[in-house]
C-alpha atoms as a PDB file:
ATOM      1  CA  UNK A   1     -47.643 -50.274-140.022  1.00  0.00           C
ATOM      2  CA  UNK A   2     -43.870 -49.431-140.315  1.00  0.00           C
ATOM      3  CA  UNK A   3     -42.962 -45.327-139.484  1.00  0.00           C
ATOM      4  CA  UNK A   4     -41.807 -43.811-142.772  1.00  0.00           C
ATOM      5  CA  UNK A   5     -38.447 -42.754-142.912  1.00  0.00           C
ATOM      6  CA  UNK A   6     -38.037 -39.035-142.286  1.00  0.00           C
ATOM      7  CA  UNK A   7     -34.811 -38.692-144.813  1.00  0.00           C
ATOM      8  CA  UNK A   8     -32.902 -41.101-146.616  1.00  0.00           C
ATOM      9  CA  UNK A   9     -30.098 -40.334-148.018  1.00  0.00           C
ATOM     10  CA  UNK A  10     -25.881 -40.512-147.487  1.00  0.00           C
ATOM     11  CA  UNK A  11     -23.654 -40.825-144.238  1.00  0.00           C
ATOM     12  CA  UNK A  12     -20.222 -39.411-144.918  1.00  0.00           C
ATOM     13  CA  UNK A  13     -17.301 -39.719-142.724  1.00  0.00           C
ATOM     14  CA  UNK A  14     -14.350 -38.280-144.752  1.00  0.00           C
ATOM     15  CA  UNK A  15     -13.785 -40.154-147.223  1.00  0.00           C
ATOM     16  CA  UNK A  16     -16.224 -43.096-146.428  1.00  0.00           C
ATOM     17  CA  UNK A  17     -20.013 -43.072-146.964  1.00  0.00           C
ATOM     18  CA  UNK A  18     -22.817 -45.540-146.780  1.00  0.00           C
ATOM     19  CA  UNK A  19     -26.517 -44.661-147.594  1.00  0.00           C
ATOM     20  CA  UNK A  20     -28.738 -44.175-144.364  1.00  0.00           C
ATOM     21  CA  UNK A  21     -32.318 -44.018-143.414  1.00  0.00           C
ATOM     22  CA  UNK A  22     -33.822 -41.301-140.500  1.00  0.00           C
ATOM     23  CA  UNK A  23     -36.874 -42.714-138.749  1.00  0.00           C
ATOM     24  CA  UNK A  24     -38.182 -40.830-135.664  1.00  0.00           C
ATOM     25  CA  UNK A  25     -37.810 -42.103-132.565  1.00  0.00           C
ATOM     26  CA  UNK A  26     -40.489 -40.970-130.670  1.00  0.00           C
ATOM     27  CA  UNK A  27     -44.507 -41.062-131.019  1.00  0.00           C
ATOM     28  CA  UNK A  28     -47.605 -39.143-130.000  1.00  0.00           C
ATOM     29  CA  UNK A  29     -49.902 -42.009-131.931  1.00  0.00           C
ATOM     30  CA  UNK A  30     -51.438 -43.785-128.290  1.00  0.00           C
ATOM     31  CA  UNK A  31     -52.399 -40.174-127.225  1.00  0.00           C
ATOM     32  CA  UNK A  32     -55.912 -39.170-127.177  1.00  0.00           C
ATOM     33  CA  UNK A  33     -57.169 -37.175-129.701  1.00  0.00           C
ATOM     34  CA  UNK A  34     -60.330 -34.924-129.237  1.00  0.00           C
ATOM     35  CA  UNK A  35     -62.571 -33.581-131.878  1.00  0.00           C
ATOM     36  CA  UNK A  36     -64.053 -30.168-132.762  1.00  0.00           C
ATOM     37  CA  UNK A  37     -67.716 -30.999-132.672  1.00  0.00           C
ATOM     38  CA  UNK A  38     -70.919 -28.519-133.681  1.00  0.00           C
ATOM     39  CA  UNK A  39     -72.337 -28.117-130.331  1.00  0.00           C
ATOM     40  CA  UNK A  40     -76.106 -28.411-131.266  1.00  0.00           C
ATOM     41  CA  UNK A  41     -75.712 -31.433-134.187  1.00  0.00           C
ATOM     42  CA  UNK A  42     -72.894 -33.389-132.652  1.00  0.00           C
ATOM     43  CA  UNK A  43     -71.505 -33.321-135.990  1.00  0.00           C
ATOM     44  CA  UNK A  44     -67.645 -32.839-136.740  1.00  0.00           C
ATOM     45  CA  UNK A  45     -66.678 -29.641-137.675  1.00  0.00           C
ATOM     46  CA  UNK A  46     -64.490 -29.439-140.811  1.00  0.00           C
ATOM     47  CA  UNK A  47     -62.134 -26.459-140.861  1.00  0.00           C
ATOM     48  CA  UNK A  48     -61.986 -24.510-144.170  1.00  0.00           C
ATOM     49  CA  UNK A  49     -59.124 -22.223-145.659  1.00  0.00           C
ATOM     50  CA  UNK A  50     -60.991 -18.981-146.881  1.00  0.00           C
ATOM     51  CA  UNK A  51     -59.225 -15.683-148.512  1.00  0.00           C
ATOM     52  CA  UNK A  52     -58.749 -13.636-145.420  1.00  0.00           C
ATOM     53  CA  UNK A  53     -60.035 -10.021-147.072  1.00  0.00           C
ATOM     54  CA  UNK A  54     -62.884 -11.710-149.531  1.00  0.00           C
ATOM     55  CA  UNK A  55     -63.513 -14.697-146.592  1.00  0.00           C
ATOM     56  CA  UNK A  56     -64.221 -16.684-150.010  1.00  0.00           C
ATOM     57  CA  UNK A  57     -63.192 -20.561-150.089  1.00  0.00           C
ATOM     58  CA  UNK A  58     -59.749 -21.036-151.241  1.00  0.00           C
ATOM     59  CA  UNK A  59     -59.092 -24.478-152.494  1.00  0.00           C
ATOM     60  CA  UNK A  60     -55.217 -26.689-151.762  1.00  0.00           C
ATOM     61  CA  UNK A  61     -54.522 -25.982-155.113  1.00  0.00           C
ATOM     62  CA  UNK A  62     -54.397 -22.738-155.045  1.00  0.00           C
ATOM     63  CA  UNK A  63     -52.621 -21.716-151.942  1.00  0.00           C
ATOM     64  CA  UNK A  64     -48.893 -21.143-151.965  1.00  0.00           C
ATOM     65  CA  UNK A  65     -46.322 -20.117-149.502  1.00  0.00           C
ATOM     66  CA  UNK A  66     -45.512 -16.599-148.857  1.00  0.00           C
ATOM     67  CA  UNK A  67     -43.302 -14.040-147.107  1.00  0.00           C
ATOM     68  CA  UNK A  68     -44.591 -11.013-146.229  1.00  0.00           C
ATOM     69  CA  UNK A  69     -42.526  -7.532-146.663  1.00  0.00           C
ATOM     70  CA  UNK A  70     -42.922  -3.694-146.757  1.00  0.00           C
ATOM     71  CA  UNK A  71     -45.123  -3.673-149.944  1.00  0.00           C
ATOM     72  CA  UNK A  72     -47.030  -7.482-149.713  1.00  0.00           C
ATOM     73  CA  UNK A  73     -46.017 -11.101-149.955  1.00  0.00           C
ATOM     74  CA  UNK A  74     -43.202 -12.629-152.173  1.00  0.00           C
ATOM     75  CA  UNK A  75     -44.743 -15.622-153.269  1.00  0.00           C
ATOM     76  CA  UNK A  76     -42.649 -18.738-152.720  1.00  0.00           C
ATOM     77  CA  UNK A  77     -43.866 -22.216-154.536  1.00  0.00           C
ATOM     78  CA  UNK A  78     -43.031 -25.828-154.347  1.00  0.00           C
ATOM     79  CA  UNK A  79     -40.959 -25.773-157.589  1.00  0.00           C
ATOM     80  CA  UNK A  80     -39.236 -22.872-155.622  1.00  0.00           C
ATOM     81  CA  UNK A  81     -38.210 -24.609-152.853  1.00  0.00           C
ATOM     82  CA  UNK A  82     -37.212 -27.489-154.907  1.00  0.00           C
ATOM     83  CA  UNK A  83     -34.521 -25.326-156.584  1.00  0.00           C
ATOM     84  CA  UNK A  84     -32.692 -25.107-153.236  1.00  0.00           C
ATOM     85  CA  UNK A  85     -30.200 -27.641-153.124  1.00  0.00           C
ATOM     86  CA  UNK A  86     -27.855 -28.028-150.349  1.00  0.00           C
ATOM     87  CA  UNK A  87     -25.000 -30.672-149.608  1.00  0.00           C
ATOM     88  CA  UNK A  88     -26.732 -31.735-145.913  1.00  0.00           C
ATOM     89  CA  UNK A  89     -30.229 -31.777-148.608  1.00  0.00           C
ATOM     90  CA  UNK A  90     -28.802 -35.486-149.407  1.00  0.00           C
ATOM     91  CA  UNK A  91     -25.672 -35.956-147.364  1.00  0.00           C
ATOM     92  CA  UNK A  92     -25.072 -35.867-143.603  1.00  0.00           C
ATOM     93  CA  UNK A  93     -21.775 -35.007-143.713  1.00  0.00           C
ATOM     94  CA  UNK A  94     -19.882 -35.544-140.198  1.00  0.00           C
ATOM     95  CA  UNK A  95     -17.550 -32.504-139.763  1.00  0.00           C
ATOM     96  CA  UNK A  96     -16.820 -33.047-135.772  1.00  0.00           C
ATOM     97  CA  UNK A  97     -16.681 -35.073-133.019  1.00  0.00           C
ATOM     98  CA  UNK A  98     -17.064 -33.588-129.360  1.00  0.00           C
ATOM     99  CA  UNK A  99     -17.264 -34.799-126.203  1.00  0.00           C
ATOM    100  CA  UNK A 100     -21.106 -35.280-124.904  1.00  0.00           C
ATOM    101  CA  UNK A 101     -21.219 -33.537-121.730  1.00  0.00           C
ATOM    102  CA  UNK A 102     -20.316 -29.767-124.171  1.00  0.00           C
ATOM    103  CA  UNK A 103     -23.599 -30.112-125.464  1.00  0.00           C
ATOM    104  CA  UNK A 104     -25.894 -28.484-123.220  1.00  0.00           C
ATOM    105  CA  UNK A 105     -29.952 -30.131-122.976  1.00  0.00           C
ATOM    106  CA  UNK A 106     -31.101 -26.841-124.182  1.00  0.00           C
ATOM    107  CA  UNK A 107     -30.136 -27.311-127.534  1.00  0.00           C
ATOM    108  CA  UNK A 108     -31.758 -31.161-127.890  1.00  0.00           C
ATOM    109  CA  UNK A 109     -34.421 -30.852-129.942  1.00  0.00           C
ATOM    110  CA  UNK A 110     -35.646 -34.190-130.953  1.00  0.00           C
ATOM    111  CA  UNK A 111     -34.207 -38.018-131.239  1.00  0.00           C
ATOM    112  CA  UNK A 112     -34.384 -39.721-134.532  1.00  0.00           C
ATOM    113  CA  UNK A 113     -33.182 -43.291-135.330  1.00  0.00           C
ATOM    114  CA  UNK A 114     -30.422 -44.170-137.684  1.00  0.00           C
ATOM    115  CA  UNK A 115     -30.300 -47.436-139.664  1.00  0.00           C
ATOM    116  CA  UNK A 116     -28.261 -48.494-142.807  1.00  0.00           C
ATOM    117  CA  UNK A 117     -30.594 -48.022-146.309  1.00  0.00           C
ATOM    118  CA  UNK A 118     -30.356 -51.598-147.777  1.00  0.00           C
ATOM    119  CA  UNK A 119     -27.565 -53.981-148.298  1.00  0.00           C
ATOM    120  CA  UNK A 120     -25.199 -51.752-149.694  1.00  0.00           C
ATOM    121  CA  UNK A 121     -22.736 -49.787-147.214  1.00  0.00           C
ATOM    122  CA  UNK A 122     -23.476 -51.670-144.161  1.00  0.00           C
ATOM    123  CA  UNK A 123     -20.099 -52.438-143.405  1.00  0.00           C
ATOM    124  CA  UNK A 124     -18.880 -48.904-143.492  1.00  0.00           C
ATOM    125  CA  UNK A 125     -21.943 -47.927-140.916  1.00  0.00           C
ATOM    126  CA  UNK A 126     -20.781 -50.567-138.791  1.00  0.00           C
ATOM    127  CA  UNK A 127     -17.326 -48.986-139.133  1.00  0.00           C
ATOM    128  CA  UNK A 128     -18.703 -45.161-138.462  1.00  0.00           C
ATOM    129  CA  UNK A 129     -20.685 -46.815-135.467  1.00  0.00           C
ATOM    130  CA  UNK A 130     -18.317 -48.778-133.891  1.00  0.00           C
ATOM    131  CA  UNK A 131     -15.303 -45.830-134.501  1.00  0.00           C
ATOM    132  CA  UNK A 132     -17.765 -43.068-132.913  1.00  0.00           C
ATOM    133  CA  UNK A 133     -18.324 -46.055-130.018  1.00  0.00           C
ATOM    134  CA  UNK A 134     -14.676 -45.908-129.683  1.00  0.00           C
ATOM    135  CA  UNK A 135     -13.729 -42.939-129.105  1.00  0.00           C
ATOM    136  CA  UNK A 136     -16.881 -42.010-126.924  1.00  0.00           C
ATOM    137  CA  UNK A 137     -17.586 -38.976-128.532  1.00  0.00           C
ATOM    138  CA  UNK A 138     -20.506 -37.197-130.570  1.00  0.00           C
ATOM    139  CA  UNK A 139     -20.638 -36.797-134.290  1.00  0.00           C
ATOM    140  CA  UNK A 140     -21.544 -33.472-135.642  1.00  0.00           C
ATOM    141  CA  UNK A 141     -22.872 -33.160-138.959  1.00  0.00           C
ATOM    142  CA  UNK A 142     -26.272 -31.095-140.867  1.00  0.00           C
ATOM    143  CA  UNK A 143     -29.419 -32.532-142.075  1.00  0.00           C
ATOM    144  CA  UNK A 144     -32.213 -30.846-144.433  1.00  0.00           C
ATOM    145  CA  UNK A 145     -35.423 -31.404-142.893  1.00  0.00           C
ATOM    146  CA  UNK A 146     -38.553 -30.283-143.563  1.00  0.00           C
ATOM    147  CA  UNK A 147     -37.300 -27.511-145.638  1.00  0.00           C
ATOM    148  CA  UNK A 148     -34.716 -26.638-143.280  1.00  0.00           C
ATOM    149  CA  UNK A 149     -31.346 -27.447-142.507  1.00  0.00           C
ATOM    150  CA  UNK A 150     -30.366 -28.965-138.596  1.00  0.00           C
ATOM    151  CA  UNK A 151     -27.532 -29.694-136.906  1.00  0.00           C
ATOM    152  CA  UNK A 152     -27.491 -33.104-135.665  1.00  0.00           C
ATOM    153  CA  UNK A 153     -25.473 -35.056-133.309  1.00  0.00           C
ATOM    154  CA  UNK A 154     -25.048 -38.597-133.615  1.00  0.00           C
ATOM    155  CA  UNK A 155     -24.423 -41.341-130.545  1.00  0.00           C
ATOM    156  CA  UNK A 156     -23.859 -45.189-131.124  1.00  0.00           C
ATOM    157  CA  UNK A 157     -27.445 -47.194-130.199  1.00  0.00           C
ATOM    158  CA  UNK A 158     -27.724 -50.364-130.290  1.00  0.00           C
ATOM    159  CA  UNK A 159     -27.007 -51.889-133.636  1.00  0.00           C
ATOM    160  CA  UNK A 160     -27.586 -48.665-135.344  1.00  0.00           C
ATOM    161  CA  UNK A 161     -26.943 -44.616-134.279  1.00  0.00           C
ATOM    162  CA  UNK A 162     -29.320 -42.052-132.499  1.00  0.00           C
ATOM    163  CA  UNK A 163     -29.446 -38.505-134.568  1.00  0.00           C
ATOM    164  CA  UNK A 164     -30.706 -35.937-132.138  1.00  0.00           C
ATOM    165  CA  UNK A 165     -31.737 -32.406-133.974  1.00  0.00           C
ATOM    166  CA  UNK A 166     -30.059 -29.266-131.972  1.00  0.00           C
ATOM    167  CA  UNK A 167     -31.610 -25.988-132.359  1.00  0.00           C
ATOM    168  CA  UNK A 168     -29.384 -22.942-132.757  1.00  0.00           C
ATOM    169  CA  UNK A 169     -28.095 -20.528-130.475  1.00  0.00           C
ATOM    170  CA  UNK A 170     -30.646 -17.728-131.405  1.00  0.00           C
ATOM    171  CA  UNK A 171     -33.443 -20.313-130.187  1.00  0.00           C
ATOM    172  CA  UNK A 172     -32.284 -20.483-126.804  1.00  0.00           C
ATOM    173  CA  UNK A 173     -33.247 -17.903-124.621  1.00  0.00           C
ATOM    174  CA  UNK A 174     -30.562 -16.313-122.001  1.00  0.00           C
ATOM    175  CA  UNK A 175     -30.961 -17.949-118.888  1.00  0.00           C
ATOM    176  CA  UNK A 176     -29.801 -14.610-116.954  1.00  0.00           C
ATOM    177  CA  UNK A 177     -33.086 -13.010-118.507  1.00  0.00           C
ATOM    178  CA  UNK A 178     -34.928 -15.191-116.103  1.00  0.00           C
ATOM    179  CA  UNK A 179     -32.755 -16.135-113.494  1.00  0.00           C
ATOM    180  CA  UNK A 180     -30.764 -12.466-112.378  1.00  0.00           C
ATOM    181  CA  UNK A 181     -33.722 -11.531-110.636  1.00  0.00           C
ATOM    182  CA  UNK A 182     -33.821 -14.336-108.051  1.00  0.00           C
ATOM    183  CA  UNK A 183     -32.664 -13.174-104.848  1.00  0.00           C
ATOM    184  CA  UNK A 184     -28.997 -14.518-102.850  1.00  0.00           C
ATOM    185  CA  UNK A 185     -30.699 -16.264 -99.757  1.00  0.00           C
ATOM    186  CA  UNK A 186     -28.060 -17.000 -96.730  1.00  0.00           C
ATOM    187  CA  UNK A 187     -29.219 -20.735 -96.096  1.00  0.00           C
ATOM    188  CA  UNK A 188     -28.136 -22.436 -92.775  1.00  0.00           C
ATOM    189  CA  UNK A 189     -26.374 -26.169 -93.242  1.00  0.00           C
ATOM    190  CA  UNK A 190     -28.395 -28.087 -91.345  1.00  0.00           C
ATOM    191  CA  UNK A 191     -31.339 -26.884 -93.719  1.00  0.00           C
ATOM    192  CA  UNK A 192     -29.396 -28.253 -96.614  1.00  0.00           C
ATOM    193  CA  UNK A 193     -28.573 -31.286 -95.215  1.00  0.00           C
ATOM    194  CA  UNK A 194     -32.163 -32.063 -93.851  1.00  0.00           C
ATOM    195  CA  UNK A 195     -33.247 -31.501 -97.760  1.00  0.00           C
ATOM    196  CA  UNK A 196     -30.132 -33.953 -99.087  1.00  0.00           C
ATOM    197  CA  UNK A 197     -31.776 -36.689 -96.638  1.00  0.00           C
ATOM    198  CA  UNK A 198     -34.999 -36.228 -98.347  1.00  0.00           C
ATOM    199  CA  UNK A 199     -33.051 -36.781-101.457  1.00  0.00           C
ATOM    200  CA  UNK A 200     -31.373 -39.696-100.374  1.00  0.00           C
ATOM    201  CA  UNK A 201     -34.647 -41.459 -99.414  1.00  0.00           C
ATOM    202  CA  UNK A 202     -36.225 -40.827-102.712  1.00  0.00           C
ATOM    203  CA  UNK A 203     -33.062 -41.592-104.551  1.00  0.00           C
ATOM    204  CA  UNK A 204     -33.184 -44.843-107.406  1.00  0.00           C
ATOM    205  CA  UNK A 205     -32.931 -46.040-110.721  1.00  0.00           C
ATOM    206  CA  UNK A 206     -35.049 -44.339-113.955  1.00  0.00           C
ATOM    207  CA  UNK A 207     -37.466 -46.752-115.096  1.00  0.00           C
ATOM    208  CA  UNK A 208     -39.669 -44.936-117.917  1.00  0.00           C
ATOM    209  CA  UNK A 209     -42.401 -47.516-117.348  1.00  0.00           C
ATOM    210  CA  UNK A 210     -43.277 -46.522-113.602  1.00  0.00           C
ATOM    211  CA  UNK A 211     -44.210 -42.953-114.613  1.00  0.00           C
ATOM    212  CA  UNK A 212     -47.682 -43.257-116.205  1.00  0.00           C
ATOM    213  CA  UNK A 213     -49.241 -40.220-118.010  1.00  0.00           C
ATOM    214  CA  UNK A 214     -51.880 -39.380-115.434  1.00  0.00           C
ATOM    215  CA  UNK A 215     -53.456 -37.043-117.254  1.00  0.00           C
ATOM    216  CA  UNK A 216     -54.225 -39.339-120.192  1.00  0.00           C
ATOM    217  CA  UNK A 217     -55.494 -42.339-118.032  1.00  0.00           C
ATOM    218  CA  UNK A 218     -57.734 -39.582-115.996  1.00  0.00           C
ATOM    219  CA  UNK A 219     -59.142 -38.430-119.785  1.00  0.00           C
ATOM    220  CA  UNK A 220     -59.711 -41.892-120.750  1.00  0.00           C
ATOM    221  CA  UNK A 221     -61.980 -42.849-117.745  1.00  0.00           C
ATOM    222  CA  UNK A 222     -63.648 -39.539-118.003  1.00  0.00           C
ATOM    223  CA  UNK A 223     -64.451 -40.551-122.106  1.00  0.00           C
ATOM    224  CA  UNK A 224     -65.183 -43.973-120.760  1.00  0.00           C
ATOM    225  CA  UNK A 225     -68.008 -42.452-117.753  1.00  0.00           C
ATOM    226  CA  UNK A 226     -69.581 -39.804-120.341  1.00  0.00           C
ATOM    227  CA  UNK A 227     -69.927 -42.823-122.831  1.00  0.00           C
ATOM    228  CA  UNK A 228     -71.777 -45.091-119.892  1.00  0.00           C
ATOM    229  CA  UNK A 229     -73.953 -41.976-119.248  1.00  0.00           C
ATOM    230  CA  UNK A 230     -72.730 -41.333-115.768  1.00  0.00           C
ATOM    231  CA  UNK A 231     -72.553 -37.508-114.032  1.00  0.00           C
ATOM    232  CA  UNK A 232     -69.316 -36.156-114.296  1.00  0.00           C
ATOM    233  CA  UNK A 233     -68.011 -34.178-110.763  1.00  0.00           C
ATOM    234  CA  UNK A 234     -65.225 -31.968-110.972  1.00  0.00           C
ATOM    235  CA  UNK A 235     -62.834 -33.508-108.284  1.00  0.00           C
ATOM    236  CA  UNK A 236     -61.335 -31.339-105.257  1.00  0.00           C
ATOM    237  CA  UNK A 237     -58.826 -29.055-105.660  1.00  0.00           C
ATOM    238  CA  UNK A 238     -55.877 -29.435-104.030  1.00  0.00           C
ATOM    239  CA  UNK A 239     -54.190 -26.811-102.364  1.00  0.00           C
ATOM    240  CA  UNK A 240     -50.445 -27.086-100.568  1.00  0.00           C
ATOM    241  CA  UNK A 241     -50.242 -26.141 -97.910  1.00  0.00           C
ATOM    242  CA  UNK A 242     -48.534 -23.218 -96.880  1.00  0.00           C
ATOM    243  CA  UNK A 243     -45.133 -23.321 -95.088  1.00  0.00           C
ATOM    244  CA  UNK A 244     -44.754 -21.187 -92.326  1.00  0.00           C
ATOM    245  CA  UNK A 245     -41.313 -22.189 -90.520  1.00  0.00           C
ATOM    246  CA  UNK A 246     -39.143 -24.286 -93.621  1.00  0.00           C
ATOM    247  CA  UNK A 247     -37.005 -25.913 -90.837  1.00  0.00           C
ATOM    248  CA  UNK A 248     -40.070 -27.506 -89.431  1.00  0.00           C
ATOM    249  CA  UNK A 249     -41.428 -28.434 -92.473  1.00  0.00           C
ATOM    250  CA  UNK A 250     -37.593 -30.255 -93.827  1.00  0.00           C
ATOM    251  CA  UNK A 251     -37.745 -32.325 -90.650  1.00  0.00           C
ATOM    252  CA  UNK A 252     -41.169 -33.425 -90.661  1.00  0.00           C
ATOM    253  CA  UNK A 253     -40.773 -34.368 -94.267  1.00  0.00           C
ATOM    254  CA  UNK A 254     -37.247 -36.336 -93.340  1.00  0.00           C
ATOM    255  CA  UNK A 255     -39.501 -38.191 -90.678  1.00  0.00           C
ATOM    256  CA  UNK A 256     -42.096 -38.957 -92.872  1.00  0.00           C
ATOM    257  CA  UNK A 257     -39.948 -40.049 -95.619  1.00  0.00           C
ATOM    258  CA  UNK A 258     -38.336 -42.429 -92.944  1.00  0.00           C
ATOM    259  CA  UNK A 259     -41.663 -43.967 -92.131  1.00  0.00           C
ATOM    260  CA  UNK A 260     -42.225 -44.426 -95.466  1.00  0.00           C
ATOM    261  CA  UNK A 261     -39.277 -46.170 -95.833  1.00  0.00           C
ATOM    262  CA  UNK A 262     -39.222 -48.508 -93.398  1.00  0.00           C
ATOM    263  CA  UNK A 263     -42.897 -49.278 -93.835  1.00  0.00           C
ATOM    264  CA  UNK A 264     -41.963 -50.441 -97.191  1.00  0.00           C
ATOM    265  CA  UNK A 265     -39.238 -52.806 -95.763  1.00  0.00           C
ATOM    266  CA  UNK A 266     -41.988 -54.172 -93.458  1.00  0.00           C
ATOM    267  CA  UNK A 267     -44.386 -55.161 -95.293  1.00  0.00           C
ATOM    268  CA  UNK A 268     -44.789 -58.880 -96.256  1.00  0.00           C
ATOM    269  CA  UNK A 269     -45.008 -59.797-100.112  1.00  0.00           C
ATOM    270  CA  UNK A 270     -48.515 -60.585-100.633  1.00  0.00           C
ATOM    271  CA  UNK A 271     -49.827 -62.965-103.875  1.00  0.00           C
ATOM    272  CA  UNK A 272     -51.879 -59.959-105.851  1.00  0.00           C
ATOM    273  CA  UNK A 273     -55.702 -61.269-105.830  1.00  0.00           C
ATOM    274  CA  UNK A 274     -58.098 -60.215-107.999  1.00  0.00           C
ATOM    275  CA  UNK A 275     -60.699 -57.346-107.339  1.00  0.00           C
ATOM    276  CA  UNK A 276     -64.284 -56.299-108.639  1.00  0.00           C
ATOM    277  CA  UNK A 277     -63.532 -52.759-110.077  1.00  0.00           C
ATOM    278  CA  UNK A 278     -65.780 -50.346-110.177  1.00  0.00           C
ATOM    279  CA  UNK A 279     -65.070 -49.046-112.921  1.00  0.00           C
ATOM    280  CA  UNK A 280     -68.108 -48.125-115.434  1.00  0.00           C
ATOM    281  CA  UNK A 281     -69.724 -50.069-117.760  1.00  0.00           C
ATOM    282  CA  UNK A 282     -68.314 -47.596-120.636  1.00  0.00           C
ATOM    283  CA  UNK A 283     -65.318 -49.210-122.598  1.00  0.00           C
ATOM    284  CA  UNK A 284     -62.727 -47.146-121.629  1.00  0.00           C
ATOM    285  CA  UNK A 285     -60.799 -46.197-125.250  1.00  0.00           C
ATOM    286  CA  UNK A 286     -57.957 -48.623-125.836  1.00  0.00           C
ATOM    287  CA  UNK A 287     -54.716 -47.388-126.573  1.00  0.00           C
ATOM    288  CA  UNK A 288     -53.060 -47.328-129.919  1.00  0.00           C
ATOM    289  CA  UNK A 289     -50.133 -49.015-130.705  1.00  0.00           C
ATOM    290  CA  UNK A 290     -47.729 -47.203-131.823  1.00  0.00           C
ATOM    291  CA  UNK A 291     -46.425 -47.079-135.148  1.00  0.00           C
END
C-alpha cells in the first residue's frame, strides 16, 4: 500500500507555481509493536476515554479540544480550526534561499518527500528543482501541518525535492545551559594524537545498511524463544572498565586497533558455507515492509 500524502497543495516560486504532493520520508511500520495485555486473561486491554471528575465513559463524539485558562477551558472544535486559513495552509511559498551549512542540525526536525501532483505543472517543478540544484542553495518557505504552521527547507533529490520541517528557535534549548559547566582540561599532544590514530583506523564510508537495530533483532528472538516455550535468562551485564592512567589506555587501544587492522588484511576470502543455527523452533516475527 502507497503512504498517503501528508499535504497537497501549491509550490510557489515568485511568480511560478506548480501543484505538489508531501509524502513522508521516513517509517516506523517494520518496528515491533507490543501490546497491553490483562495479565491474568491474556486478553488485550482496550483503553477507554472517561470524564476525568465523574470517571464516566465519554464517547469520540463528544470530546472536543480545549485550552485551559484562569477560570476553565475555552472550547476549541473542528469547525473552529477549520476557520483558520493561512497562505502556507495551501501554498508553500519559497521566500529564501540560504546556503546549507547556516542551518544548524538542531533545528531538523523531520524529512518529507516532494513530488509534482499530476500532470499539470511538472515542468515548472523541474524548473524550481533544477534552479535550486543550480545555485546549491536551500529553499525556505512555510507549510501548515497538522494544525500548525512549519518552516521547511527544501534540497534537490533525485527527480523530485526533500522538504525537511525545522523547529523554531524557542524549541531549541541553549547549549551553554548544559555545556558551561564542563571543566577546561590542559590535554598533552601526544594524547590527542594517540586518539586521532584511533580515528584514523576506524575511519570509512556511511553505509546505512551495516548498522542493524540491535535492539529490535534481540526483541524479535526473545518473541521468537517465549513463543517456542524456552526459559528466558537475562544476559550479563556489561560493565567498562574503568580507566585508571588515559595515556595507557589511548595506546593500548591504538595497538589493538592496529591488530585489528592488519588481521583484517590477512585474512583469506573464504566461500560463506552454510551452518545449522540454533536458533529456536519459534518463528521469529517477520518484518513488515514498509509502506
Amino acid at each position: 500500500m502507497a503512504p498517503r500524502a501528508n499535504w497537497k497543495g501549491y509550490l510557489r516560486l515568485s511568480l511560478v507555481s506548480c501543484p505538489i504532493a508531501l509524502y513522508p520520508a521516513t517509517t516506523d511500520r517494520e518496528k515491533i509493536r507490543l501490546n497491553l495485555l490483562d495479565k491474568s486473561t491474556g486478553h488485550r486491554i482496550r483503553m477507554q476515554k472517561v470524564d476525568a471528575d465523574t470517571g464516566d465513559p465519554v464517547e469520540a463524539a463528544d470530546i472536543v479540544r480545549g485550552y485551559k485558562t484562569a477560570d476553565g477551558y475555552v472550547e476549541i472544535t473542528d469547525e473552529d480550526l477549520d476557520t483558520i486559513e493561512i497562505e502556507s495552509s495551501r501554498t508553500l511559498d519559497i521566500t529564501r534561499f540560504v546556503p546549507r551549512e547556516e542551518i544548524d542540525e538542531l533545528y531538523n526536525v523531520r524529512p518529507y518527500y516532494i513530488v509534482p501532483d499530476g500532470e499539470a505543472g511538472r515542468q515548472a517543478f523541474a524548473v524550481i528543482r533544477e534552479a535550486i540544484k543550480a545555485r546549491g542553495m536551500v529553499a525556505l518557505g512555510r507549510v501548515v501541518i497538522s494544525n500548525r504552521e512549519h518552516v521547511i527547507a527544501l534540497e534537490p533529490r533525485g527527480k523530485g525535492l526533500m522538504g525537511t520541517l525545522l523547529r523554531y528557535p524557542y524549541e531549541v534549548r541553549d547549549e551553554t545551559e548544559f555545556f558551561d559547566d564542563i571543566p577546561d582540561e590542559t590535554i598533552p599532544k601526544e594524547m590527542i594524537e594517540l586518539a586521532g590514530h584511533i580515528i584514523d583506523t576506524m575511519t570509512g564510508a556511511f553505509r546505512p545498511d551495516e548498522f542493524e537495530d540491535r535492539y529490535e533483532t534481540a526483541l524479535r528472538e526473545l518473541i521468537a524463544r517465549k513463543e517456542a516455550g524456552e526459559a528466558v535468562r537475562a544476559a550479563p551485564q556489561k560493565t567498562p572498565s574503568k580507566v585508571v592512567n588515559l595515556m595507557d589506555a589511548l595506546r593500548r587501544s591504538v595497538e589493538a586497533q592496529g591488530d585489528a587492522r592488519s588481521g583484517a588484511e590477512r585474512k583469506p576470502a573464504t566461500r560463506r558455507r552454510a551452518t545449522t543455527s540454533k536458533t529456536p523452533r519459534g518463528r521469529t516475527p517477520q518484518r513488515r515492509r514498509a509502506s
